[in-house]
N, C-alpha and C. Protein backbone atom coordinates (compact mmCIF):
# COMPACT_ATOMS: atom_id res chain seq x y z
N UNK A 1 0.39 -1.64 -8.06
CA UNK A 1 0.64 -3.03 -7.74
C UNK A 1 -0.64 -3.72 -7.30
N UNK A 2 -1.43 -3.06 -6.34
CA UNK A 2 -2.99 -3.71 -5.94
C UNK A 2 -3.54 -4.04 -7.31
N UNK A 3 -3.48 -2.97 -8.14
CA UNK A 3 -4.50 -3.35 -9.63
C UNK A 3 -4.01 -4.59 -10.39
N UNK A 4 -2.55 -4.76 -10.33
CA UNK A 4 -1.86 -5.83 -11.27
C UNK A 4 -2.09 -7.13 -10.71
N UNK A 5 -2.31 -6.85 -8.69
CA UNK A 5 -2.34 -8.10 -8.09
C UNK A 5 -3.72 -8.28 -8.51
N UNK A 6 -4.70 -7.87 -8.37
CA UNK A 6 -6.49 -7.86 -8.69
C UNK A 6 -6.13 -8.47 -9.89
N UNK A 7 -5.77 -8.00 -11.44
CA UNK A 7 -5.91 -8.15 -12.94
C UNK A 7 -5.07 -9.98 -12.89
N UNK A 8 -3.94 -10.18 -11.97
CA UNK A 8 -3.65 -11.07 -12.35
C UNK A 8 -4.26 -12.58 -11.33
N UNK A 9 -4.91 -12.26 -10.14
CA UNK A 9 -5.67 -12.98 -9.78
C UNK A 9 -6.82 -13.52 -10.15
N UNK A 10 -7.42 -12.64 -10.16
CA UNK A 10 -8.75 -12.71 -11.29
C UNK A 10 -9.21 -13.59 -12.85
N UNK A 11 -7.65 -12.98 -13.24
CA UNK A 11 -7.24 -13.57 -14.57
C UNK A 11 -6.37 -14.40 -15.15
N UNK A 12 -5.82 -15.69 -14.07
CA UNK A 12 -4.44 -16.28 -14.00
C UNK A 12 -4.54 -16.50 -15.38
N UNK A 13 -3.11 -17.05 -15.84
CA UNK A 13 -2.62 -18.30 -16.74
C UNK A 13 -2.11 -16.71 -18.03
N UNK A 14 -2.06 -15.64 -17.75
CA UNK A 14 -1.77 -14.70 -18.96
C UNK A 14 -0.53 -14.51 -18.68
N UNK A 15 -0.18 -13.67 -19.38
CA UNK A 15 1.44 -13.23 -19.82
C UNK A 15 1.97 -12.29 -18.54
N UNK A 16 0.62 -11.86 -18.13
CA UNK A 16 1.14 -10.90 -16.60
C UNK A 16 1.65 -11.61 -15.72
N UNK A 17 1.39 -13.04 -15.69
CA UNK A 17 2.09 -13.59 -14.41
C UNK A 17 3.46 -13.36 -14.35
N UNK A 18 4.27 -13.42 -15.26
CA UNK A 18 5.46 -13.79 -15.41
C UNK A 18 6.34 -12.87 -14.20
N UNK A 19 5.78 -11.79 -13.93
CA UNK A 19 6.08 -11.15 -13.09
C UNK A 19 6.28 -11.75 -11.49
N UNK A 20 5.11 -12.63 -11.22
CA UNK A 20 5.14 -12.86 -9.77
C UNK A 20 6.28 -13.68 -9.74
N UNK A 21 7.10 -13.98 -10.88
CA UNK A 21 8.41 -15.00 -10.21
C UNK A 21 9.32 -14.37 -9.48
N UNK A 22 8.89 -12.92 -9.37
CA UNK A 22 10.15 -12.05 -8.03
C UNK A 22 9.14 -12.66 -6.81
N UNK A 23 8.24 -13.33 -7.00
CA UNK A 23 7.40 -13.77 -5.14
C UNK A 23 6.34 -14.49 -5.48
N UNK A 24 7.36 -15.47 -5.90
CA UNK A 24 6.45 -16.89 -5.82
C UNK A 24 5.39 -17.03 -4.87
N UNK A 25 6.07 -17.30 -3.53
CA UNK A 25 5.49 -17.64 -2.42
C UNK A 25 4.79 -16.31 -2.29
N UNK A 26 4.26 -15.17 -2.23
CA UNK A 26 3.05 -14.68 -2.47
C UNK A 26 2.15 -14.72 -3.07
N UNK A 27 2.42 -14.89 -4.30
CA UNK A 27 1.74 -15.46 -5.42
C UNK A 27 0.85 -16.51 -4.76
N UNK A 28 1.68 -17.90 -4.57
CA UNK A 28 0.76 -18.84 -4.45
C UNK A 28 -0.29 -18.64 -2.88
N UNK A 29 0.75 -18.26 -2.15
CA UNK A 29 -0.88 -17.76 -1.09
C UNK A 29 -1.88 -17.40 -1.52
N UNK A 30 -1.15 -15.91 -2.04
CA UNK A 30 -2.24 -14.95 -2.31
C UNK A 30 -3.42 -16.28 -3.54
N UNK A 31 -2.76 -16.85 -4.54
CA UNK A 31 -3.67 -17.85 -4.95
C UNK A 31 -4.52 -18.79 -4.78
N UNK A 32 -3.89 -19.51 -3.59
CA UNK A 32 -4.78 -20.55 -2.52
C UNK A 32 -5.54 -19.91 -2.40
N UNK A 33 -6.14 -18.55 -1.66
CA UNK A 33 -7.49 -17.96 -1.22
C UNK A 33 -8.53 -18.16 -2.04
N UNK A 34 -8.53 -17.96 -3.55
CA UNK A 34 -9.58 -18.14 -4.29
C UNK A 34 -9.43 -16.48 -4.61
N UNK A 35 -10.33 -16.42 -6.13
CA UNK A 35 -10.78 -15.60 -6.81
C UNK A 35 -11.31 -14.32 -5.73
N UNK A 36 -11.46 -14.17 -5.08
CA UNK A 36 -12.33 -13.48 -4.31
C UNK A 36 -11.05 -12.62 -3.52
N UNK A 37 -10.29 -13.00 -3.40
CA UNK A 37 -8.96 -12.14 -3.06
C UNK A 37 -8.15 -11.30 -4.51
N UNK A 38 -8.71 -11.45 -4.81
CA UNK A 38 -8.42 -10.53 -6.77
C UNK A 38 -9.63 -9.04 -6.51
N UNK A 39 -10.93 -9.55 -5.92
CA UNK A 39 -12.00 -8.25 -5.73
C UNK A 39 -11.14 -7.66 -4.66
N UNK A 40 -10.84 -8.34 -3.87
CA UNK A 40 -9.96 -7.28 -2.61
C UNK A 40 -9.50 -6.59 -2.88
N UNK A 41 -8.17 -7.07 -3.97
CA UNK A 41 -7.30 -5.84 -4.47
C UNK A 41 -7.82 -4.85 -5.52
N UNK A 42 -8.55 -5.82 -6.25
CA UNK A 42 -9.42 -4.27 -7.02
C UNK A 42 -9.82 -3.43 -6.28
N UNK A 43 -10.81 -3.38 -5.11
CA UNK A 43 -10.90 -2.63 -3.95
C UNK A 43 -10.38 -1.98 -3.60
N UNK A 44 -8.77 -2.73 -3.38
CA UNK A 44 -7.79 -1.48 -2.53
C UNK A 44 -7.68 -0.60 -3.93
N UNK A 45 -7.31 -1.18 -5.10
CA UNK A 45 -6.75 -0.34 -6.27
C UNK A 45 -7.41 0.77 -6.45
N UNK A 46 -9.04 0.60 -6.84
CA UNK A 46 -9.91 1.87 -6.81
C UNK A 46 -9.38 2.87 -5.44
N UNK A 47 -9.25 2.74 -4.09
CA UNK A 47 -9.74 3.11 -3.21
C UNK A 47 -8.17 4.41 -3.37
N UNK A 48 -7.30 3.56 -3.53
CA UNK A 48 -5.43 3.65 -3.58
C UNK A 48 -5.88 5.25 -4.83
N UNK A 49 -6.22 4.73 -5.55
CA UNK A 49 -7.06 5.76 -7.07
C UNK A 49 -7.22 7.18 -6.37
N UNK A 50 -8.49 6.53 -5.51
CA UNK A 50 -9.33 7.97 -4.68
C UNK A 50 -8.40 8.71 -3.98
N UNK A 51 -7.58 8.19 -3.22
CA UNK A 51 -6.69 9.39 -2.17
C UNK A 51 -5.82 9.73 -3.26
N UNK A 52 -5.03 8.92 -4.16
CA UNK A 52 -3.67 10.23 -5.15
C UNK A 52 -5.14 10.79 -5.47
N UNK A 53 -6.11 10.92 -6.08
CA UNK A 53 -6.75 12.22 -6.48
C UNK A 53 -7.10 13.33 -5.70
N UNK A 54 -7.36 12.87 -4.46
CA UNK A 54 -7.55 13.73 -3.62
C UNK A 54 -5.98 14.65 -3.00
N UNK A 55 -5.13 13.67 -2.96
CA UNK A 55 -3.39 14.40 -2.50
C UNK A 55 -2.96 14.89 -3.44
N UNK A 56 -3.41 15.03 -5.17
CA UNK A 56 -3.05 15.87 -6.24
C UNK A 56 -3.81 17.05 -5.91
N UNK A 57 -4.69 17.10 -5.79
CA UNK A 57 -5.98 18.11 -5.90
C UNK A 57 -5.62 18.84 -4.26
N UNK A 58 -4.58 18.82 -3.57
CA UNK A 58 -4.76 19.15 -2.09
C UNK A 58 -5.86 19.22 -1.41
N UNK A 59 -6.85 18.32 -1.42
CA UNK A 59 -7.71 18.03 -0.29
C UNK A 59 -7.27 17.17 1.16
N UNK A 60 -7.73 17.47 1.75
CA UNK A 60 -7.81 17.17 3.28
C UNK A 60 -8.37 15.62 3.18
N UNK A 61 -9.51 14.85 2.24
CA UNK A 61 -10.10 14.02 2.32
C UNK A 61 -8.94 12.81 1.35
N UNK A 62 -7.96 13.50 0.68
CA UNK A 62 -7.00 12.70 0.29
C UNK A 62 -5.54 12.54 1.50
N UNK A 63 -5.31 13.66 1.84
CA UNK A 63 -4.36 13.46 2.88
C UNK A 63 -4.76 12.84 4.16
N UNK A 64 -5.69 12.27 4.29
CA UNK A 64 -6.14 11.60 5.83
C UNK A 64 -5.59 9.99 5.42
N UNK A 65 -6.43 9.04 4.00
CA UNK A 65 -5.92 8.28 4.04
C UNK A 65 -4.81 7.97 3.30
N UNK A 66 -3.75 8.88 2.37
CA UNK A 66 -2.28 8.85 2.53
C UNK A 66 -1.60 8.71 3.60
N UNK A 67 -2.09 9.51 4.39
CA UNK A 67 -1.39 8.98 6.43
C UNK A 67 -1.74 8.35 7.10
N UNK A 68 -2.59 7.68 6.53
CA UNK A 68 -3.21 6.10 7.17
C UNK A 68 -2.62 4.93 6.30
N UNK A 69 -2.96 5.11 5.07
CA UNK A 69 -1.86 4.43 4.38
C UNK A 69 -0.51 3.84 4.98
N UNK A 70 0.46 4.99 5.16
CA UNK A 70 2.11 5.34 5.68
C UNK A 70 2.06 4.58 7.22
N UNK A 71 1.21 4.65 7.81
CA UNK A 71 1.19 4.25 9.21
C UNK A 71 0.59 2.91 9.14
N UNK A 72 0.09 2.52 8.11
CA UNK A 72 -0.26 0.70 7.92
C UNK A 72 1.11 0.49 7.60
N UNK A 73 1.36 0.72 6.29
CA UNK A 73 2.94 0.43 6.31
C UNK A 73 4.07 -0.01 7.13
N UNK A 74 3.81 1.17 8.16
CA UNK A 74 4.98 1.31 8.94
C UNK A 74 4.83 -0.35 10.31
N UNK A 75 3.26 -0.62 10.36
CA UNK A 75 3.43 -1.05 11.41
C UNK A 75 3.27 -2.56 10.91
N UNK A 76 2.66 -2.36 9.40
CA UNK A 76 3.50 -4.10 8.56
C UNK A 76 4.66 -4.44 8.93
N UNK A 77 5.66 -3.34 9.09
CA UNK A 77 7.21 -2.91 8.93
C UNK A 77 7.63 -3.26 10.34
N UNK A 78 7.16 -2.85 10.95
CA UNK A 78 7.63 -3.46 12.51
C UNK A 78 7.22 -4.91 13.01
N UNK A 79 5.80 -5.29 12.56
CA UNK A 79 5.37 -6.74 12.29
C UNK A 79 6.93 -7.41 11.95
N UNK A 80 7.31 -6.93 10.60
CA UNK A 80 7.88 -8.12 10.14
C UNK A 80 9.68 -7.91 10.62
N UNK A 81 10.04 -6.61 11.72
CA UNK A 81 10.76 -7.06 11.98
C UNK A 81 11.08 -7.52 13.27
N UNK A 82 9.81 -7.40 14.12
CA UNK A 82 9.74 -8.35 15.48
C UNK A 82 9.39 -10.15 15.03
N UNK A 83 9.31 -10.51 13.48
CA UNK A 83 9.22 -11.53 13.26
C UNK A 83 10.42 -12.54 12.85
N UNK A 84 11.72 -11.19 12.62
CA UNK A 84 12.36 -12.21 12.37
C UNK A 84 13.43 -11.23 11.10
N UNK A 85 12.93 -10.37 10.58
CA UNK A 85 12.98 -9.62 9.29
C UNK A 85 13.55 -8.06 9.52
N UNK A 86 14.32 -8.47 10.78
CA UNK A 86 14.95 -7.36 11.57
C UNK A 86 15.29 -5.79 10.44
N UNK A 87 16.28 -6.27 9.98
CA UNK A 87 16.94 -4.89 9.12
C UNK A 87 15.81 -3.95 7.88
N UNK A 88 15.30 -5.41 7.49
CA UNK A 88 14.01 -4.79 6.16
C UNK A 88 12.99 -3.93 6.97
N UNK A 89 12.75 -4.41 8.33
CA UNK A 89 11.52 -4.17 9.17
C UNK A 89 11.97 -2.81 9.80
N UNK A 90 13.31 -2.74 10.30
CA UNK A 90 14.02 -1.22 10.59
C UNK A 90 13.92 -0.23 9.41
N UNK A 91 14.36 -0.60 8.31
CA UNK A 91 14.49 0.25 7.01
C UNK A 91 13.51 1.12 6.95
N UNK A 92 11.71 -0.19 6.49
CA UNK A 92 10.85 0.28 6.60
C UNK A 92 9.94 1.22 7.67
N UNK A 93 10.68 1.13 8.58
CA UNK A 93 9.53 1.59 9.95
C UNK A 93 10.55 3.18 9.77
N UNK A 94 12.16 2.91 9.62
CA UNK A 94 12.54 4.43 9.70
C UNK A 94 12.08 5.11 8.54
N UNK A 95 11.82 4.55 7.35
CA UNK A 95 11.63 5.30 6.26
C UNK A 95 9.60 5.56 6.52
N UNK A 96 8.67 5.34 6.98
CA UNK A 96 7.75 5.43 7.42
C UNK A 96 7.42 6.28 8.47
N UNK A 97 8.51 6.38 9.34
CA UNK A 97 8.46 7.32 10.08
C UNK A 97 8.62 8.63 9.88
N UNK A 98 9.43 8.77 9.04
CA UNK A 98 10.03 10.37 8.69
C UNK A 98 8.76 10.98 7.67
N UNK A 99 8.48 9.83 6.67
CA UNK A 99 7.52 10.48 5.92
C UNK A 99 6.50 10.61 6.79
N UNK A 100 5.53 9.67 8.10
CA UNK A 100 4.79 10.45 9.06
C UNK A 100 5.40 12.04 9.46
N UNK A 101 6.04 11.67 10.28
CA UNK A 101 6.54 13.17 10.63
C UNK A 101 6.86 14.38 9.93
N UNK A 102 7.25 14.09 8.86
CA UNK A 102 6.87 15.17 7.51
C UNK A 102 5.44 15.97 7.42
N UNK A 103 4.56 14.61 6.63
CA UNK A 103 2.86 14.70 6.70
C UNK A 103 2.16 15.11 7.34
N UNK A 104 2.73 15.00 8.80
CA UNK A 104 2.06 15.36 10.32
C UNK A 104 1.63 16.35 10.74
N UNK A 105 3.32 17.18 10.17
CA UNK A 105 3.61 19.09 10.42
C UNK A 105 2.39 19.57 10.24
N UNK A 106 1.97 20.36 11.29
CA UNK A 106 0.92 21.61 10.88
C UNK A 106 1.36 22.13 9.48
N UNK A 107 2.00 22.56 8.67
CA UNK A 107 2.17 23.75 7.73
C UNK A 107 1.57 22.59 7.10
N UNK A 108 2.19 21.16 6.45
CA UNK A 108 1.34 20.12 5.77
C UNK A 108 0.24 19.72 5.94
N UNK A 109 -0.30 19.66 7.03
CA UNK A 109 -1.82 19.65 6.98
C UNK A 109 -2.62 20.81 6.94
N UNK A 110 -1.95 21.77 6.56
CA UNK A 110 -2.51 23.35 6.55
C UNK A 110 -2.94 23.79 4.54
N UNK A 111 -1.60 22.48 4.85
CA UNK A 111 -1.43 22.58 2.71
C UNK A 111 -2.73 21.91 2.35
N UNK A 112 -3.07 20.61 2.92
CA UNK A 112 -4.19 20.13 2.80
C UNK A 112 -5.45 20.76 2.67
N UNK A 113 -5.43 21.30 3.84
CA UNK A 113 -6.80 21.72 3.97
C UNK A 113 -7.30 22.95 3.36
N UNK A 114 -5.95 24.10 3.10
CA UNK A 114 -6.74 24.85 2.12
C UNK A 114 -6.31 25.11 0.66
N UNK A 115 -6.12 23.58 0.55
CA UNK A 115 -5.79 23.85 -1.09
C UNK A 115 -7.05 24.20 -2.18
């Protein structure tokens, strides 16, 4: 999704937009900023790239930011439901949580590190 948001910022007026009509109103934020919020997400996209290679390959240097990842998530997730976005914001923070606490386990970070 970072790469499609990058490809279609970058590159308005193509056939990819058609998509942002599930979120308009992101869309056009994310559009107001200017071109320069399209390199962002290329950014994250490459970066998003680097850790699945590293969490395929069981390295330790991929599983650090997969669980940094999950824990941005989670606390978007509580953001948005002390804002107002109660049930989506519960969903997300319980479903964020468990996969922390999964990830967390010694035996999983044991998988990591000597894969």
């Amino acid at each position: 999704m970072a790469a499609y948001a990058a490809v279609t910022l970058l590159r308005p007026g193509t056939m990819l937009d058609a998509l942002w009509v599930l979120n308009k109103a992101g869309h056009a934020q994310l559009a107001s900023l200017g071109k320069g919020v399209g390199l962002g997400f290329a950014a994250l996209s490459a970066s998003l790239c680097a850790a699945a290679v590293g969490w395929f390959r069981r390295r330790y240097w991929g599983w650090v930011p997969g669980t940094t990842i999950i824990a941005i998530n989670a606390t978007g997730d509580f953001i948005n439901g002390v804002r107002g976005e109660w049930l989506k914001g519960a969903i997300g923070v319980a479903i964020a949580g468990l996969l922390l606490f999964y990830m967390t386990r010694s035996g999983v970070r044991n998988f990591f590190r000597h894969g």
